[in-house]
C-alpha atoms as a PDB file:
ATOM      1  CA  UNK A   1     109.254 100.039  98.882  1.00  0.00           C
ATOM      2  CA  UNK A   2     107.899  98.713  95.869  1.00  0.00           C
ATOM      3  CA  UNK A   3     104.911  99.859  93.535  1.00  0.00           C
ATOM      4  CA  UNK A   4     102.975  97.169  94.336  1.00  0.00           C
ATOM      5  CA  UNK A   5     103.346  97.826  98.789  1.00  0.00           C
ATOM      6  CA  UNK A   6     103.025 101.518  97.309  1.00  0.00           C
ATOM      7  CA  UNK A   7     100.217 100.740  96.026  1.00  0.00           C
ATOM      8  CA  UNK A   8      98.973  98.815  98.908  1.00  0.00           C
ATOM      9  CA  UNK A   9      99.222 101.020 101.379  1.00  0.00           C
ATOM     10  CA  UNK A  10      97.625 104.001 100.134  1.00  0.00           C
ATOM     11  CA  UNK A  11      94.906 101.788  99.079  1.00  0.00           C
ATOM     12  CA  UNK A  12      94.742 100.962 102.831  1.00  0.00           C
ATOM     13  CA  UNK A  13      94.687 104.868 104.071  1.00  0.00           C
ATOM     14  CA  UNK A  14      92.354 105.325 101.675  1.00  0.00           C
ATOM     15  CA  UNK A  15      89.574 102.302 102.425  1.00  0.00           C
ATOM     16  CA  UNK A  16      90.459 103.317 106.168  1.00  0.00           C
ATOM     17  CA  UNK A  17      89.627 106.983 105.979  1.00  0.00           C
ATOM     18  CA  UNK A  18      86.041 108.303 106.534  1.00  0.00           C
ATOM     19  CA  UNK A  19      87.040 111.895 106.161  1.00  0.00           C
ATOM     20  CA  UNK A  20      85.380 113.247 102.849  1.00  0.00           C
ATOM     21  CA  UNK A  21      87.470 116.378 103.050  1.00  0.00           C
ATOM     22  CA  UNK A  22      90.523 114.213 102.694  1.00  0.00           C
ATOM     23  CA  UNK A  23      89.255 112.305 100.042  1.00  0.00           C
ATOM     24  CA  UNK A  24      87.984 114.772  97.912  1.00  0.00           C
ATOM     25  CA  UNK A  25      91.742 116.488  97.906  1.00  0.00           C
ATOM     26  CA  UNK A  26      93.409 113.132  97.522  1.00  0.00           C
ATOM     27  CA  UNK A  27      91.331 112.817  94.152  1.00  0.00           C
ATOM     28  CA  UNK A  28      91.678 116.531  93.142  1.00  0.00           C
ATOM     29  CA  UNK A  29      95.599 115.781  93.445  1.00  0.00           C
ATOM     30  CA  UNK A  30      95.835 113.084  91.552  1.00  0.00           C
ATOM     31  CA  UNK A  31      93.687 114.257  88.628  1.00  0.00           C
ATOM     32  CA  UNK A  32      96.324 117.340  88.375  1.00  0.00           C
ATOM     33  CA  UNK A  33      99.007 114.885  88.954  1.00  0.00           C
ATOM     34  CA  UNK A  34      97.927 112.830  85.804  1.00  0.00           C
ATOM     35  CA  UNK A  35      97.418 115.815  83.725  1.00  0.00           C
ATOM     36  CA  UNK A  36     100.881 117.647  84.233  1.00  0.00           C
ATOM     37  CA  UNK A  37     103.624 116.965  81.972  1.00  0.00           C
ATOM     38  CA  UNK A  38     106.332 116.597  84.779  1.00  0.00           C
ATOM     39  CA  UNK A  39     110.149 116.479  83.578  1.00  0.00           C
ATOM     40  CA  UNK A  40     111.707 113.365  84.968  1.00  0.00           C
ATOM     41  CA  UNK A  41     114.219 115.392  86.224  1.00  0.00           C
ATOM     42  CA  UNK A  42     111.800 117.516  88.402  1.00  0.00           C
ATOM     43  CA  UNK A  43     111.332 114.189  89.762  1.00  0.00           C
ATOM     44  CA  UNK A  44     114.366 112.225  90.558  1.00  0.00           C
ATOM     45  CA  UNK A  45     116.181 113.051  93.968  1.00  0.00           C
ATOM     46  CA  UNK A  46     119.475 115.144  94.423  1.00  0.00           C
ATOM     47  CA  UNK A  47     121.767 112.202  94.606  1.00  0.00           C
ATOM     48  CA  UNK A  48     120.357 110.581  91.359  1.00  0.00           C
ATOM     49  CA  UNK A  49     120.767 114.339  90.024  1.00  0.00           C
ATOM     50  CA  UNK A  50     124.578 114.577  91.557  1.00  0.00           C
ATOM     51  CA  UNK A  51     124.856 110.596  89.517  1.00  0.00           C
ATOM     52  CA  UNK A  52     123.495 112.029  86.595  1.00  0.00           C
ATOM     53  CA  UNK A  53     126.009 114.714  86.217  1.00  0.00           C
ATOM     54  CA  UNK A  54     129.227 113.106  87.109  1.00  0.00           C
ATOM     55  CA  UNK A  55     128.340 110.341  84.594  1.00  0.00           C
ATOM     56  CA  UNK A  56     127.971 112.872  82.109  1.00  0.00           C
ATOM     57  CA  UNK A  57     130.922 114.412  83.241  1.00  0.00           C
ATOM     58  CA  UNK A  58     133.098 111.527  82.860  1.00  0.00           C
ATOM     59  CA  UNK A  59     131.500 110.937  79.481  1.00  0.00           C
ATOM     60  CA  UNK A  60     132.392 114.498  77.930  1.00  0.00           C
ATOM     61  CA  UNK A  61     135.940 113.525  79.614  1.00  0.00           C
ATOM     62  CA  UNK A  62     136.289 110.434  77.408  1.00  0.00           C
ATOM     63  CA  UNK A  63     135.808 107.986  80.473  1.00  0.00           C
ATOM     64  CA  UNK A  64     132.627 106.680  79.015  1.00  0.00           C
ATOM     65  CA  UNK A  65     132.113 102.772  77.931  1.00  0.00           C
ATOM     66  CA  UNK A  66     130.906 102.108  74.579  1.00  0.00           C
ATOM     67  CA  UNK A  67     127.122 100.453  74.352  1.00  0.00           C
ATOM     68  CA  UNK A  68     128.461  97.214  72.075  1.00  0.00           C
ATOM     69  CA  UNK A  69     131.308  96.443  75.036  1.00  0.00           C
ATOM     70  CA  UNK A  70     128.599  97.016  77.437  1.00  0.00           C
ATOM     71  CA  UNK A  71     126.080  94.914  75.722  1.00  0.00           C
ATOM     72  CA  UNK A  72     129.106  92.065  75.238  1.00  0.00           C
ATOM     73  CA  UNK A  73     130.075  92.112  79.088  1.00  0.00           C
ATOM     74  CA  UNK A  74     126.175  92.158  79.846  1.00  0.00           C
ATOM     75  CA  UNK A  75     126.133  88.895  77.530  1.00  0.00           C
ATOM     76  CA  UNK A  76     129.047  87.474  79.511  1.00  0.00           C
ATOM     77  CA  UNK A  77     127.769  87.733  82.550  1.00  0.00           C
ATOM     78  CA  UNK A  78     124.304  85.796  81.437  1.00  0.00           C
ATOM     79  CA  UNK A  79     126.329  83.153  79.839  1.00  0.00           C
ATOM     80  CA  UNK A  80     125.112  84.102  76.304  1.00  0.00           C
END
């Protein structure tokens, strides 16, 4: 799902929702949620966490690709 049909559909619980209760906590939430400094980690799911560590796994075991030949492949690939 993308922001944007994210974004879409809570608007669409929200317009469709009479309940004040529910509104009030939905607004309360968010307010906290904007406020906290979260850590991206804290954020990302266990498979982009299990990712995360093999790549930097493989780059403390030397396996790691330089970011001037990954820019040049990149470059390659557009046809630049």
């Amino acid at each position: 799902m993308s922001t944007a049909e994210l974004k879409s559909h809570l608007h669409k619980l929200i317009v469709e929702t009479e309940d004040m209760d529910i509104l009030q906590k939905v607004q309360a939430y968010f307010a906290v949620l904007k406020t906290q400094k979260t850590d991206w980690w804290e954020m990302i799911s266990e498979s982009e966490k299990r990712t995360v560590k093999q790549g930097l796994k493989e780059l403390r075991e030397g396996k790691g690709i330089p970011h001037t030949e990954v820019k040049k492949k990149v470059a390659k690939l557009l046809g630049r």
